[in-house]
C-alpha atoms as a PDB file:
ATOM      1  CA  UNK A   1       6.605  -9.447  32.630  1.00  0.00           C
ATOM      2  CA  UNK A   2       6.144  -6.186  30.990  1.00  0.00           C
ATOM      3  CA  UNK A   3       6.222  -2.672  33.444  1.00  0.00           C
ATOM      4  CA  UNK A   4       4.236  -0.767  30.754  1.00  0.00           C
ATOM      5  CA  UNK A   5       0.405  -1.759  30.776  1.00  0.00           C
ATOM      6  CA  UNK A   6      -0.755   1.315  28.863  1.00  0.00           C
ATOM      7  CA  UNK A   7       0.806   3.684  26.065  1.00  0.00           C
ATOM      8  CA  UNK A   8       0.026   7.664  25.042  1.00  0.00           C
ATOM      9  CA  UNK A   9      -0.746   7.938  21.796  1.00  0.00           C
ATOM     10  CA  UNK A  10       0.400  11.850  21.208  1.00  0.00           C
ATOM     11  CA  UNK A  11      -2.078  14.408  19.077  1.00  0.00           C
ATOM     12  CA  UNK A  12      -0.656  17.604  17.611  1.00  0.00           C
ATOM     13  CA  UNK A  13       0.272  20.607  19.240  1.00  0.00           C
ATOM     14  CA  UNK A  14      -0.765  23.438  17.524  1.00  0.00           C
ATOM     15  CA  UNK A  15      -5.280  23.887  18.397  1.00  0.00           C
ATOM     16  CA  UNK A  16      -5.916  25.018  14.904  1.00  0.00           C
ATOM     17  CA  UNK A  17      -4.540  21.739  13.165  1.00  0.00           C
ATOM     18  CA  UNK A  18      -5.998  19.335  15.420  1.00  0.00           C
ATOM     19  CA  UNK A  19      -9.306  20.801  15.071  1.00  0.00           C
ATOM     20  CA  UNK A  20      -8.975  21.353  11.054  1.00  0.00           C
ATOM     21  CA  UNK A  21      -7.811  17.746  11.034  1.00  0.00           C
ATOM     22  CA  UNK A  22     -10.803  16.347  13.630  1.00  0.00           C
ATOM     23  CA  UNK A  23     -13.219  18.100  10.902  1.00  0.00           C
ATOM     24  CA  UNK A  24     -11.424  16.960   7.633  1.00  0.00           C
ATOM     25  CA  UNK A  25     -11.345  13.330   9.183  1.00  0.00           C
ATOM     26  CA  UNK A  26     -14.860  13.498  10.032  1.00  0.00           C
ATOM     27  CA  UNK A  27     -15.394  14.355   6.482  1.00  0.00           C
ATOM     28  CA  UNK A  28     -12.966  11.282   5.129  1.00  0.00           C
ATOM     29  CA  UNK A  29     -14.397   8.366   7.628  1.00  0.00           C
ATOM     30  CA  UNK A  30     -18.082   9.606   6.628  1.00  0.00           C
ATOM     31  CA  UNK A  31     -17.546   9.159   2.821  1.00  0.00           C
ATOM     32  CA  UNK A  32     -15.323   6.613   3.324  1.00  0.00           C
ATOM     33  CA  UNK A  33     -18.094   4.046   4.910  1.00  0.00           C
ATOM     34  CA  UNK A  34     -20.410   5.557   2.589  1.00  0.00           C
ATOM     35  CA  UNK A  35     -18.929   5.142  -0.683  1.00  0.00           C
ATOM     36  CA  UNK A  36     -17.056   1.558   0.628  1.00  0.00           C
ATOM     37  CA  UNK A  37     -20.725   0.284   1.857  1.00  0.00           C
ATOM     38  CA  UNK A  38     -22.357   1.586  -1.677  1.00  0.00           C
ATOM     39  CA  UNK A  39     -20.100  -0.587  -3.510  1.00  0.00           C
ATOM     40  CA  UNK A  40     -20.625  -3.070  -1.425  1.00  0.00           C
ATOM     41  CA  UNK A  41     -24.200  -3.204  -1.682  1.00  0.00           C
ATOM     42  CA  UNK A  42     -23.973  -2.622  -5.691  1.00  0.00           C
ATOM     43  CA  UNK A  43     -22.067  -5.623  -6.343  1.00  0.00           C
ATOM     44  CA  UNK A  44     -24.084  -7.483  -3.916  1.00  0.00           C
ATOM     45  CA  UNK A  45     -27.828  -6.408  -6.180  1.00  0.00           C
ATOM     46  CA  UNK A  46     -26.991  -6.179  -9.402  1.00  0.00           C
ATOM     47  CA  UNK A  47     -26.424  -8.638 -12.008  1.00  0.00           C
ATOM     48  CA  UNK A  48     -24.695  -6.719 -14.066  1.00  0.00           C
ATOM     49  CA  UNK A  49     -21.403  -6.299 -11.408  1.00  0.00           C
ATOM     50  CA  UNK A  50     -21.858 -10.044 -10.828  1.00  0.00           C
ATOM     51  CA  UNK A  51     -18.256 -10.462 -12.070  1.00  0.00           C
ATOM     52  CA  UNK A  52     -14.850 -11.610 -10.664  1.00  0.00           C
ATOM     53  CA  UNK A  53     -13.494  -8.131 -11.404  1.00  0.00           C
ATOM     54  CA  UNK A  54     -16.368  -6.185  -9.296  1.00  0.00           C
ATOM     55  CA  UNK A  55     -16.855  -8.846  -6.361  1.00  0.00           C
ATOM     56  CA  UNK A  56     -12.646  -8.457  -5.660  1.00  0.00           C
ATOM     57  CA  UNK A  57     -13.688  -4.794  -5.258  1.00  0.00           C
ATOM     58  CA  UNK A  58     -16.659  -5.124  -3.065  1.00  0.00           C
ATOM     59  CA  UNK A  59     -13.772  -7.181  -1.037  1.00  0.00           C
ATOM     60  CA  UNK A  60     -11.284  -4.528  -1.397  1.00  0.00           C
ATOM     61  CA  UNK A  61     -14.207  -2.120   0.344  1.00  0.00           C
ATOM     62  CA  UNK A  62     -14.666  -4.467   2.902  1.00  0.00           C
ATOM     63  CA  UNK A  63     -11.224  -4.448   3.649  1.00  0.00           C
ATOM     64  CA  UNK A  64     -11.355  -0.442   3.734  1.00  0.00           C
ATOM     65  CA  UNK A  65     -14.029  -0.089   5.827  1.00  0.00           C
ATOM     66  CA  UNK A  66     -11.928  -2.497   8.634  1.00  0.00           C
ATOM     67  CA  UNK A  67      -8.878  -0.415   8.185  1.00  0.00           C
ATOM     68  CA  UNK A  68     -10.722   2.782   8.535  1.00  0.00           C
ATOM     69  CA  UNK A  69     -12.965   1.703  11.434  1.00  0.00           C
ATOM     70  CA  UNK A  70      -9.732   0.657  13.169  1.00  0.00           C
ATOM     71  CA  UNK A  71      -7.693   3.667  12.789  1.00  0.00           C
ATOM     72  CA  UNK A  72      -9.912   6.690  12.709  1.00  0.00           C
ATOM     73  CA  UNK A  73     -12.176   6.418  15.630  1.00  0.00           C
ATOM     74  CA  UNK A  74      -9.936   6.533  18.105  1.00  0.00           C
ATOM     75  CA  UNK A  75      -7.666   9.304  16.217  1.00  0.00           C
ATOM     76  CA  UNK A  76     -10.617  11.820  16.196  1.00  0.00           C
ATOM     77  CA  UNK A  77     -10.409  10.893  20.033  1.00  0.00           C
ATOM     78  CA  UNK A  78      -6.892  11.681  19.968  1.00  0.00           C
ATOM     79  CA  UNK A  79      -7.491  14.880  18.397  1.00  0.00           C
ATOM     80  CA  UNK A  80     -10.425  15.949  20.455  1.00  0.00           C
ATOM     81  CA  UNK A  81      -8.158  15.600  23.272  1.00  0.00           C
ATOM     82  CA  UNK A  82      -4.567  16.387  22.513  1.00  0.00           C
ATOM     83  CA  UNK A  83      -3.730  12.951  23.034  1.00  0.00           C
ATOM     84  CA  UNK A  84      -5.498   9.734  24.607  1.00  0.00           C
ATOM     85  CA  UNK A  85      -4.040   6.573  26.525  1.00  0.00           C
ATOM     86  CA  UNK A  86      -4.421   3.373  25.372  1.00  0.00           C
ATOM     87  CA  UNK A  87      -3.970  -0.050  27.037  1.00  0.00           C
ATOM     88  CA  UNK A  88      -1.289  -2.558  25.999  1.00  0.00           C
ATOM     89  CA  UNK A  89      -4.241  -4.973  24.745  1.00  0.00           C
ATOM     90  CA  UNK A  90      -6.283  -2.125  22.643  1.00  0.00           C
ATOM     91  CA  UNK A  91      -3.237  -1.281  21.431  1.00  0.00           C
ATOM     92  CA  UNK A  92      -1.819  -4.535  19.858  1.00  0.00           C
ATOM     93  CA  UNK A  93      -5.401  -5.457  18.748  1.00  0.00           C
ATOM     94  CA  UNK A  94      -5.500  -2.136  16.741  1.00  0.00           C
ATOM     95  CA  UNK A  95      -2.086  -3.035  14.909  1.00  0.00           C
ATOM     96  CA  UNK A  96      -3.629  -6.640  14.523  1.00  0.00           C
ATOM     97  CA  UNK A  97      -6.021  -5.279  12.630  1.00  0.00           C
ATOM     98  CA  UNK A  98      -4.333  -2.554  10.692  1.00  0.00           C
ATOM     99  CA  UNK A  99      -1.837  -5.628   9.698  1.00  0.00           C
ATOM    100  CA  UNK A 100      -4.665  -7.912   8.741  1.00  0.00           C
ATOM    101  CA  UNK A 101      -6.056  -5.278   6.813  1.00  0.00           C
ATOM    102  CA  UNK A 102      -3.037  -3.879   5.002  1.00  0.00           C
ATOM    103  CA  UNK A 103      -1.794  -7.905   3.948  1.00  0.00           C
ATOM    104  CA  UNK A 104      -4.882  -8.897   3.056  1.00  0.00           C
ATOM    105  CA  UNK A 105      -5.284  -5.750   0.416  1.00  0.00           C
ATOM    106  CA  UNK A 106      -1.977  -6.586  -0.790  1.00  0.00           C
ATOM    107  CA  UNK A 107      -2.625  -9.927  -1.462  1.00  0.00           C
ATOM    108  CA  UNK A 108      -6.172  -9.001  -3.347  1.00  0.00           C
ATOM    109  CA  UNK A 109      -4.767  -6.644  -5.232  1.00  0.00           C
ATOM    110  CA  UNK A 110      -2.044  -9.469  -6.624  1.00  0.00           C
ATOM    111  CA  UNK A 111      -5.248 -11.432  -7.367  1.00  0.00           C
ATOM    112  CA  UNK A 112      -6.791  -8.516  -9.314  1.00  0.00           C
ATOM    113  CA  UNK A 113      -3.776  -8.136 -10.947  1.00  0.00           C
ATOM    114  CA  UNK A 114      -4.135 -12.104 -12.320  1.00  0.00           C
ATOM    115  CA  UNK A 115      -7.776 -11.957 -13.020  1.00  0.00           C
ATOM    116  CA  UNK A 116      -6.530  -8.579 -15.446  1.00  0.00           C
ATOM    117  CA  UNK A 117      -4.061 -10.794 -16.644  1.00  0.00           C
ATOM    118  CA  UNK A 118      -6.398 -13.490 -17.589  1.00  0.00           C
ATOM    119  CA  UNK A 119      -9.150 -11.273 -18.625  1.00  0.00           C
ATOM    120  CA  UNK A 120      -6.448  -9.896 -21.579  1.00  0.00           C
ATOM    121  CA  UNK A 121      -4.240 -12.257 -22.031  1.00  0.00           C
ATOM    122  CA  UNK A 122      -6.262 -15.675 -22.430  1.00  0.00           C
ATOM    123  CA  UNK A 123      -9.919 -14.242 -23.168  1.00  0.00           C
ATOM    124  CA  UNK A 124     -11.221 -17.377 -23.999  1.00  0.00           C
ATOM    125  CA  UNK A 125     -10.196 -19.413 -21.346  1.00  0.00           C
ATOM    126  CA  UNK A 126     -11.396 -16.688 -19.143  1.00  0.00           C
ATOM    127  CA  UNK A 127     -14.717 -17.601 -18.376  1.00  0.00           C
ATOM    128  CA  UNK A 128     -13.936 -21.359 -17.627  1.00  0.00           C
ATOM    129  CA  UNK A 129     -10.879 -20.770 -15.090  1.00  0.00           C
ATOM    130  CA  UNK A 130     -12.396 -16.997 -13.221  1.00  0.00           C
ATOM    131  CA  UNK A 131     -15.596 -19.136 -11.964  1.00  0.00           C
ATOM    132  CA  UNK A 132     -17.276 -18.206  -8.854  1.00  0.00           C
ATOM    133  CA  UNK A 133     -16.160 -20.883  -6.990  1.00  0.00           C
ATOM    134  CA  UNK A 134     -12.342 -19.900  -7.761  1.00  0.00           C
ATOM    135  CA  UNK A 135     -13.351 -16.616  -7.172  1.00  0.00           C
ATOM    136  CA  UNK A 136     -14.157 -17.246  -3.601  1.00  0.00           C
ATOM    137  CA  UNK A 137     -11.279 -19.675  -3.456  1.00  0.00           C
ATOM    138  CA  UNK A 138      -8.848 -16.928  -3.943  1.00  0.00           C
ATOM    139  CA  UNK A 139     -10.322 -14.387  -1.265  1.00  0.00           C
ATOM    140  CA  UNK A 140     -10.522 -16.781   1.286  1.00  0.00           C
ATOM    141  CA  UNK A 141      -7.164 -18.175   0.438  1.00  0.00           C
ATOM    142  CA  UNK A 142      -5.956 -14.332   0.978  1.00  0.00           C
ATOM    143  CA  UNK A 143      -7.849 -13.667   3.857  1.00  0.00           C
ATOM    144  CA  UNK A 144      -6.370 -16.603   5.881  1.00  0.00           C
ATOM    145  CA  UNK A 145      -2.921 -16.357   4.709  1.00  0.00           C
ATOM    146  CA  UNK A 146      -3.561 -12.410   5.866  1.00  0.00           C
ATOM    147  CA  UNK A 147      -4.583 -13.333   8.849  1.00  0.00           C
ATOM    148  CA  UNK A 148      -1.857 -16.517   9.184  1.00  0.00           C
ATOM    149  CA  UNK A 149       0.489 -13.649   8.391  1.00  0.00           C
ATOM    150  CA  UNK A 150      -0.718 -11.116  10.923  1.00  0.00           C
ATOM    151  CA  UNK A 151      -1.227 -13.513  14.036  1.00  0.00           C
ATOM    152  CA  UNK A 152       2.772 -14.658  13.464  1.00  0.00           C
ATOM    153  CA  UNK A 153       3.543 -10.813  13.183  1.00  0.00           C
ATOM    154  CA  UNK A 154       1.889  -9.888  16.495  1.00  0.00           C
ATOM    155  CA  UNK A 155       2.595 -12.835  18.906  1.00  0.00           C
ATOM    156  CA  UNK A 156       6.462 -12.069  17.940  1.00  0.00           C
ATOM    157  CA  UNK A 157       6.020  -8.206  18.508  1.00  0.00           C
ATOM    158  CA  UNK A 158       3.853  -8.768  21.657  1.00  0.00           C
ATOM    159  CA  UNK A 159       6.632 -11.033  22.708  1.00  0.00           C
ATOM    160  CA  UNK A 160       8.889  -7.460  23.585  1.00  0.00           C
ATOM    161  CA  UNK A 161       9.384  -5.959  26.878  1.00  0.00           C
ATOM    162  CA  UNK A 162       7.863  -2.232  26.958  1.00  0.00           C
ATOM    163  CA  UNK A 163       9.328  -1.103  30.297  1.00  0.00           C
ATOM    164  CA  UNK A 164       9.137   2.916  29.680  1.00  0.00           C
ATOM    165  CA  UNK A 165       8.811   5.450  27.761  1.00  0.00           C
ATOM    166  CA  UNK A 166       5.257   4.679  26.637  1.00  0.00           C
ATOM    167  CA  UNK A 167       4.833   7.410  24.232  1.00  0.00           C
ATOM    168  CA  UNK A 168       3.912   6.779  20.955  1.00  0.00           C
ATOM    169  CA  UNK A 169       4.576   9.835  18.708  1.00  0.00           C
ATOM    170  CA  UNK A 170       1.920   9.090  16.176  1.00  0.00           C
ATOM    171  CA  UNK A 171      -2.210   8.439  16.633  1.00  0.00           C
ATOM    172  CA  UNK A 172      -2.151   4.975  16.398  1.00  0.00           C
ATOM    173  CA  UNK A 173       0.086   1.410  17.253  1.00  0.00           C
ATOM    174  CA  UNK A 174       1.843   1.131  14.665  1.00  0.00           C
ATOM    175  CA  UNK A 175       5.219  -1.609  14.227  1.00  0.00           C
ATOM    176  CA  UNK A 176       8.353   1.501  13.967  1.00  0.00           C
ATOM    177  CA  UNK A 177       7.421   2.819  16.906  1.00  0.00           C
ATOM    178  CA  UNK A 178       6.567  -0.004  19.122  1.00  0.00           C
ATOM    179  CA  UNK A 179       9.928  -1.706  18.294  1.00  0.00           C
ATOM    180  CA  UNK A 180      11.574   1.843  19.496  1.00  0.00           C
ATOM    181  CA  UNK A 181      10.025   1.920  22.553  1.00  0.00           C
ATOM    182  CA  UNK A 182      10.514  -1.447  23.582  1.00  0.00           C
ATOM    183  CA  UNK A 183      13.431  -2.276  26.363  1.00  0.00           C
ATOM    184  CA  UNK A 184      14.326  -5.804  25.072  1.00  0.00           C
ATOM    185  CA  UNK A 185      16.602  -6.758  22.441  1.00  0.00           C
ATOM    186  CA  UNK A 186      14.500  -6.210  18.855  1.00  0.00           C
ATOM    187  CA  UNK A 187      17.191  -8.538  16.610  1.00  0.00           C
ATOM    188  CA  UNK A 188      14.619 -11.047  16.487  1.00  0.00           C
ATOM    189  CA  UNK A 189      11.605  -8.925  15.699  1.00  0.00           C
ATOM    190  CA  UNK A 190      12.867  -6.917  13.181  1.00  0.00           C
ATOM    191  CA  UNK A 191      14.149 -10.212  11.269  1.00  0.00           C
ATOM    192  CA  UNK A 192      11.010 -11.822  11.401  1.00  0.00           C
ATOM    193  CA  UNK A 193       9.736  -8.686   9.648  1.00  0.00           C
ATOM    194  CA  UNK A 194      11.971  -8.978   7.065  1.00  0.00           C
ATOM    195  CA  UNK A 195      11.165 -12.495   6.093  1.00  0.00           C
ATOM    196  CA  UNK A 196       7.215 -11.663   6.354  1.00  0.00           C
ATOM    197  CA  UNK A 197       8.233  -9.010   4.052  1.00  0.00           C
ATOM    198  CA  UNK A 198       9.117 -11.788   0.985  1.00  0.00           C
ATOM    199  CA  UNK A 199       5.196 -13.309   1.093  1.00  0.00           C
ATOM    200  CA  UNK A 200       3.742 -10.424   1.487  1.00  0.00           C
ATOM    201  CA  UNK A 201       5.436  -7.387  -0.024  1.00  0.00           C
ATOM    202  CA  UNK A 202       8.384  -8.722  -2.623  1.00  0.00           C
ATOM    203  CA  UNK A 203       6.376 -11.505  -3.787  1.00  0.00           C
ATOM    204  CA  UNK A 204       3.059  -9.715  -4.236  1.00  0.00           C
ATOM    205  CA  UNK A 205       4.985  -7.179  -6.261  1.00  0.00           C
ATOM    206  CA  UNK A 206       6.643  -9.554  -8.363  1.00  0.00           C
ATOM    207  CA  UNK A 207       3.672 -10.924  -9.659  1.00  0.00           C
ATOM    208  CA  UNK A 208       1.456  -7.748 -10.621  1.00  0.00           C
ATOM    209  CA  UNK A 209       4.751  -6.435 -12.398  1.00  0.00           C
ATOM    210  CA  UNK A 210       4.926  -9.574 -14.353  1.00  0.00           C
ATOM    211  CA  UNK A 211       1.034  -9.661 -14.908  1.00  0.00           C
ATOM    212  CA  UNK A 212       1.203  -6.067 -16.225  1.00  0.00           C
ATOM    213  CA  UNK A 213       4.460  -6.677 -17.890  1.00  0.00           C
ATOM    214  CA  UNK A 214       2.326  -9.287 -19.936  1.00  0.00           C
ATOM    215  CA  UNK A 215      -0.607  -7.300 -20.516  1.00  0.00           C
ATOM    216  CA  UNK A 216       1.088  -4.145 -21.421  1.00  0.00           C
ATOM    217  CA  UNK A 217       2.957  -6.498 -24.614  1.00  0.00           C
ATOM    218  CA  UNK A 218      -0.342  -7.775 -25.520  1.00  0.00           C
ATOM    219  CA  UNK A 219      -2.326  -4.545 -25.903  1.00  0.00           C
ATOM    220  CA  UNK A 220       0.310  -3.230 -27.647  1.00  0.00           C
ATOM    221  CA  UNK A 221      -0.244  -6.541 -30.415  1.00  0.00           C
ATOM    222  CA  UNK A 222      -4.174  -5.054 -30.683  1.00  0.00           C
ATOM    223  CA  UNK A 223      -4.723  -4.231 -34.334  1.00  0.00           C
ATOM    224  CA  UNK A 224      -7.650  -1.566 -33.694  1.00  0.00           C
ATOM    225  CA  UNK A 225      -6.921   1.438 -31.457  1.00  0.00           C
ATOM    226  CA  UNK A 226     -10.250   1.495 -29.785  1.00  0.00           C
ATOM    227  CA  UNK A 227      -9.278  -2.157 -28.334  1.00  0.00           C
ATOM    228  CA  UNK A 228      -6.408  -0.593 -26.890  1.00  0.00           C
ATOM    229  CA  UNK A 229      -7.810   1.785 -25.136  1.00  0.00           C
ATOM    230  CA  UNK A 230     -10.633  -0.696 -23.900  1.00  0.00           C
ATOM    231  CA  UNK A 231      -7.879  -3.040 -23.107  1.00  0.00           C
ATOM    232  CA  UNK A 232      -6.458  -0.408 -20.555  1.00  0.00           C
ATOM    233  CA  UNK A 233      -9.764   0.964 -19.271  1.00  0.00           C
ATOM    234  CA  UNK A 234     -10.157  -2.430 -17.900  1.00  0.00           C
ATOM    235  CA  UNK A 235      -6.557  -2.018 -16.171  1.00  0.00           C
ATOM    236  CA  UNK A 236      -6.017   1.851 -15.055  1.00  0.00           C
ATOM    237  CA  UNK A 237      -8.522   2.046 -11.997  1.00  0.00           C
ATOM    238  CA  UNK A 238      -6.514  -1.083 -10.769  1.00  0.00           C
ATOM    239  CA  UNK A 239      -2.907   0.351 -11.356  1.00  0.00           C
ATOM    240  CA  UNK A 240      -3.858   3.550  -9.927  1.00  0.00           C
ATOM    241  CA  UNK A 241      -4.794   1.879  -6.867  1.00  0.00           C
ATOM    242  CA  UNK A 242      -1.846  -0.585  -6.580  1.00  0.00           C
ATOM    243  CA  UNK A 243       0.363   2.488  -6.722  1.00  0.00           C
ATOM    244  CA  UNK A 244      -1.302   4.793  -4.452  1.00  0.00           C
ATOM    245  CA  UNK A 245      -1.037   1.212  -2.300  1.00  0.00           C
ATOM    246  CA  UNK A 246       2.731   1.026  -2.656  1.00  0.00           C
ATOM    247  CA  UNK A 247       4.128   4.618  -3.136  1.00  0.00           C
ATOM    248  CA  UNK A 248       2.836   6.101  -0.118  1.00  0.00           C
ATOM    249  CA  UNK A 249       3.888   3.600   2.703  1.00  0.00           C
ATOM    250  CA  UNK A 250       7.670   4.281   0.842  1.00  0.00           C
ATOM    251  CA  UNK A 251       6.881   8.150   1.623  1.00  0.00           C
ATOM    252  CA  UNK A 252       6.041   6.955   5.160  1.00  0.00           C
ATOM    253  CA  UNK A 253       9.289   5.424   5.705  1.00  0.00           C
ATOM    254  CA  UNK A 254      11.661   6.628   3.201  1.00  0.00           C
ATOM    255  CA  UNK A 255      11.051  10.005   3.507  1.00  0.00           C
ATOM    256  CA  UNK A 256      13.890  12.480   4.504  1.00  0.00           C
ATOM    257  CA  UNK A 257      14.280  12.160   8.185  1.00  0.00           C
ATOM    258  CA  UNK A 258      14.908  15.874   9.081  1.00  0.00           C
ATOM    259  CA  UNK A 259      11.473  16.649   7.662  1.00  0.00           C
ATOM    260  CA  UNK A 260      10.264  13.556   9.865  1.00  0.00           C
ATOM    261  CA  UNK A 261      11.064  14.925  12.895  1.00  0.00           C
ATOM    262  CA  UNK A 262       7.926  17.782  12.075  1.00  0.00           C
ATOM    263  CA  UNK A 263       4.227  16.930  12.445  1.00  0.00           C
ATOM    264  CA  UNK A 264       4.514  15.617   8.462  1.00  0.00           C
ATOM    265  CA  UNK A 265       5.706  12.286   9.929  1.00  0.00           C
ATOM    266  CA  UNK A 266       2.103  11.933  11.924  1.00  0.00           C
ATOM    267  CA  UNK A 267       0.514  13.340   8.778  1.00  0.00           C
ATOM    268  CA  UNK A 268       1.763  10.737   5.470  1.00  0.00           C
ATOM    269  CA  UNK A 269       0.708   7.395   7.848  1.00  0.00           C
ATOM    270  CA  UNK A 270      -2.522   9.344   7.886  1.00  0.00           C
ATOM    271  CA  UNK A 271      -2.535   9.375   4.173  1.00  0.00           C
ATOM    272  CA  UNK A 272      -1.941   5.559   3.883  1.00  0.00           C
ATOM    273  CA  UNK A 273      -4.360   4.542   6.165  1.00  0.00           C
ATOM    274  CA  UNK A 274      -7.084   6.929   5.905  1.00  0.00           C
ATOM    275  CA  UNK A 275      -7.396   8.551   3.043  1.00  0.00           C
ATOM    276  CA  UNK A 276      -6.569   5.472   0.938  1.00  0.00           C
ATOM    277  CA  UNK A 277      -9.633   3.706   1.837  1.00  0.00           C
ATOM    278  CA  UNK A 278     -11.055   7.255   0.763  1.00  0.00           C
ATOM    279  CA  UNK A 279     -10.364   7.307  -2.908  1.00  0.00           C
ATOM    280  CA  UNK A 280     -10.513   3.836  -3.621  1.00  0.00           C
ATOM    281  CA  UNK A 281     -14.131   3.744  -4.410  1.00  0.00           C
ATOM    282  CA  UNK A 282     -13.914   7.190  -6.101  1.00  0.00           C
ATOM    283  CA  UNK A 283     -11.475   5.675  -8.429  1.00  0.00           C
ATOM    284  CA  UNK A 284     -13.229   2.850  -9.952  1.00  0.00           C
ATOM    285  CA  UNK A 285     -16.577   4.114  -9.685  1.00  0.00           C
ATOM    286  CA  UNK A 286     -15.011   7.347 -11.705  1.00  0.00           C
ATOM    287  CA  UNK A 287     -16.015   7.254 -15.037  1.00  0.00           C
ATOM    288  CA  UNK A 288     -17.440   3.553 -14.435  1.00  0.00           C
ATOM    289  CA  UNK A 289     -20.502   2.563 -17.030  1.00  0.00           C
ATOM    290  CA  UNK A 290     -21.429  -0.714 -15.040  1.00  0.00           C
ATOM    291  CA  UNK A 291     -21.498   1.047 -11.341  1.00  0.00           C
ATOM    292  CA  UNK A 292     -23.380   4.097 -12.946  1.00  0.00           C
ATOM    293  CA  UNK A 293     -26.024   1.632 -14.690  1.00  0.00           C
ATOM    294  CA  UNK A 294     -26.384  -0.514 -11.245  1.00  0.00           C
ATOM    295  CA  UNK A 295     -26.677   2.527  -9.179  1.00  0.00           C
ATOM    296  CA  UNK A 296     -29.418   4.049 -11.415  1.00  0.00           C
ATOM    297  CA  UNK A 297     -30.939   1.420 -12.124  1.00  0.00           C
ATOM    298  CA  UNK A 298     -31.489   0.781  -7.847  1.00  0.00           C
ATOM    299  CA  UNK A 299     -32.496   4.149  -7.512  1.00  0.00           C
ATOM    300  CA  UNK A 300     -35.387   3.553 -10.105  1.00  0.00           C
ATOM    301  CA  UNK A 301     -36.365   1.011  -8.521  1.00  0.00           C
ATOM    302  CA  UNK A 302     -36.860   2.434  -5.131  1.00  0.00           C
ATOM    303  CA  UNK A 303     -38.511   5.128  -6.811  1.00  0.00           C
END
């Protein structure tokens, strides 16, 4: 039986940078739902984003949206209050979820990465393989493998002993820092995490390197310039998300550890799990013809 039955999630010290951070948050979780909840309902309306490529990013919002309304709530909490407690069960549902969240993305985002690949590479089989029932086929597949994934990840960390301390240096649960807290032996744990690392980091990875590998050597075979740059249109929102997705959890964890022991190591998971969900929607409704058209065209109509 564990001793612990509640942890302390920790806020910042200094009052100026909670409250500029309680006010930026505010800001992020706002526009966040918004512009998540806009694609959402975009894709959803209008025939013209009826598409593989636009209804994997009305999933990819939906996935924001749970990541954000997971984390941030109870962080502007935190920083209202210099710190909150949190019971053992809130605590491991809130990684749960963070978990689901993060392998699910990283699964779609393999899955965008092949419907790029087949949208360039074999144009005219395209249409025949991409259908909307394969569509669907592939997000479900993703979200129950996430979710597969995620239940095997938190029945194994749940399994630990957390006899004291109970501090948490960071505002939410998060897998580092429950593993250093805990009394019991970790061996285990922490080689479980490795081997959930192969299905749902190394292989993920493999496959949108390939698939761009691929792509990259046939837009380079395009005769005509303006199909080139097409060609890549169709891929840059996607890359641009894939590597904010990956670079940023290696600044989490890789970054130099005397700079971790300052408030920057509460500030870069903030990055990956909040503002993330931010600027996805920016980026590929940024310069977007389809999304501008659809979102015009509603607000003609409710005019």
């Amino acid at each position: 039986m564990t001793v612990v039955t509640e942890f302390f999630l920790v806020g910042f010290q200094s009052n100026f940078a909670r409250i500029f951070l309680f006010c930026l948050l505010l800001v992020v979780f706002c526009g966040t739902i918004f512009g998540n909840l806009l694609i959402i309902i975009l894709v959803s309306n209008s025939k013209i984003l009826h598409t593989p490529m636009y209804f994997f990013i009305s999933q990819l919002s939906i996935t924001d949206i749970l990541l954000t309304t997971d984390i941030v709530p109870n962080t502007l909490y935190i920083l209202l209050y210099n710190g909150a407690a949190i019971t053992f069960a809130a605590c491991f549902t809130q990684y749960f979820f963070r978990f689901l969240s993060g392998g699910f993305e990283c699964l779609l985002l393999t899955v965008m990465s092949y419907d790029r690949y087949m949208a360039i590479c074999n144009p005219l089989r395209y249409t025949s393989i991409m259908t909307n029932a394969h569509c669907v086929k592939l997000v479900v597949i993703s979200w129950l493998f996430g979710f597969l994934i995620a239940v095997i990840n938190i029945s194994a960390l749940s399994m630990l002993t957390y006899c004291g301390p109970n501090t948490i240096d960071l505002f939410y649960c998060d897998y580092s820092p429950l593993i250093e807290i805990a009394c019991s032996d970790t061996y285990i744990i922490v080689t479980y995490n490795y081997i959930l690392s192969i299905p749902v980091l190394v292989i993920p990875i493999t496959i949108i390197i390939i698939s761009y590998g691929n792509i990259a050597v046939t837009i380079l075979r395009f005769q005509s310039s303006v199909s080139r740059r097409k060609a890549f249109s169709t891929c840059s929102s996607h890359l641009i998300v894939v590597s904010i997705f990956y670079i940023l959890p290696l600044g989490v964890y890789f970054f130099p550890s005397k700079v971790r022991t300052l408030d920057i190591r509460k500030i870069l998971p903030l990055l990956y799990t909040v503002f993330t969900p931010f600027v996805n929607p920016i980026i590929y409704s940024l310069k977007n013809k389809d999304i501008s058209k659809s979102l015009h065209l509603i607000i003609h109509m409710e005019d």
